[in-house]
Protein backbone atom coordinates (compact mmCIF):
# COMPACT_ATOMS: atom_id res chain seq x y z
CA UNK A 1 156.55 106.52 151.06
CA UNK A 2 153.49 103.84 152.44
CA UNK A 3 153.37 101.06 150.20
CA UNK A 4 149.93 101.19 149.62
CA UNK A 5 150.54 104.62 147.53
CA UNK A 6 152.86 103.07 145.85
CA UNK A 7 150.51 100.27 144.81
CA UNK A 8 147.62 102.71 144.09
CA UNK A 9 150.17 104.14 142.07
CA UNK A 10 151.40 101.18 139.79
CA UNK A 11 147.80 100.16 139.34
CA UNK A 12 147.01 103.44 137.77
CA UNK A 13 149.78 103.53 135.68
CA UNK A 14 148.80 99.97 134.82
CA UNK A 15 145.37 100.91 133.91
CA UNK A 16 146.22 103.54 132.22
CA UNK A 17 148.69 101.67 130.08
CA UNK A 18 145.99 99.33 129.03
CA UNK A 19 147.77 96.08 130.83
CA UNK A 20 144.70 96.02 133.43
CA UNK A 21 141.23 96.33 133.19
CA UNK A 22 139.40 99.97 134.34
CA UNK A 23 138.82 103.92 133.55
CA UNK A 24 141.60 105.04 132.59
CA UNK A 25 143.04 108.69 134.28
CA UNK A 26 141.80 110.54 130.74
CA UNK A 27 138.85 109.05 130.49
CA UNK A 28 138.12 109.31 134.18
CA UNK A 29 138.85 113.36 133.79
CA UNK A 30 136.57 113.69 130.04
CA UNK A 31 133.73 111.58 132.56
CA UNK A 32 134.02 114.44 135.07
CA UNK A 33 134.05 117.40 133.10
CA UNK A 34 130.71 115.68 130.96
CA UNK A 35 129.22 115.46 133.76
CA UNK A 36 130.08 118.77 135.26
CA UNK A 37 128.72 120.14 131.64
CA UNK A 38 125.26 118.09 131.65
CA UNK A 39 124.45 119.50 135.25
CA UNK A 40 125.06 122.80 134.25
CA UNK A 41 123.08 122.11 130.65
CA UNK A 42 119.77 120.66 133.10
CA UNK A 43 120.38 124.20 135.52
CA UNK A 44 120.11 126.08 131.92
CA UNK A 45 116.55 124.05 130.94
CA UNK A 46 115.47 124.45 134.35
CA UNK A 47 115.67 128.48 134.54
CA UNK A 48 114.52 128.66 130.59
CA UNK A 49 111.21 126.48 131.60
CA UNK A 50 110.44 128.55 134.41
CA UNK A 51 110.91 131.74 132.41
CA UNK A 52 108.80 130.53 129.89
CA UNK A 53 106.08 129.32 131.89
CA UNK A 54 106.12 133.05 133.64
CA UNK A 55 106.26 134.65 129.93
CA UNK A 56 103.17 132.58 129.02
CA UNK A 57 101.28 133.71 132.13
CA UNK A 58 102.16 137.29 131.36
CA UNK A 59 101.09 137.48 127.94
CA UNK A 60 97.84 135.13 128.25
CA UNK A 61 95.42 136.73 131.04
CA UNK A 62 93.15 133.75 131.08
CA UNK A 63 95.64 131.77 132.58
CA UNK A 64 96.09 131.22 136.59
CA UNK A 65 98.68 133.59 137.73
């Protein structure tokens, strides 16, 4: 084993312990998977405006097409 694992290692299990300062292993994951949600939740908006803008073009003639 390097030793430089093994430190990585003890400070994450320090961190995560609360003994050292940093983002902890859970939080780090809940961080990840918010952000994984909020790209997919601005995707979503994206597609919805665009569909509405071509719904609004389709149902009002006087508008540029």
């Amino acid at each position: 084993m390097h030793r430089e694992a093994l430190r990585e290692w003890v400070k994450r299990a320090e961190i995560d312990a609360g003994q050292r300062p940093g983002t902890s292993s859970s939080d780090a994951a809940r961080i990840a998977e918010l952000e994984r949600k909020v790209k997919e939740l601005e995707r979503s908006n994206a597609i919805l405006r665009a569909a509405s803008v071509f719904f609004a073009r389709e149902l009002d003639p006087k508008l540029p097409r």
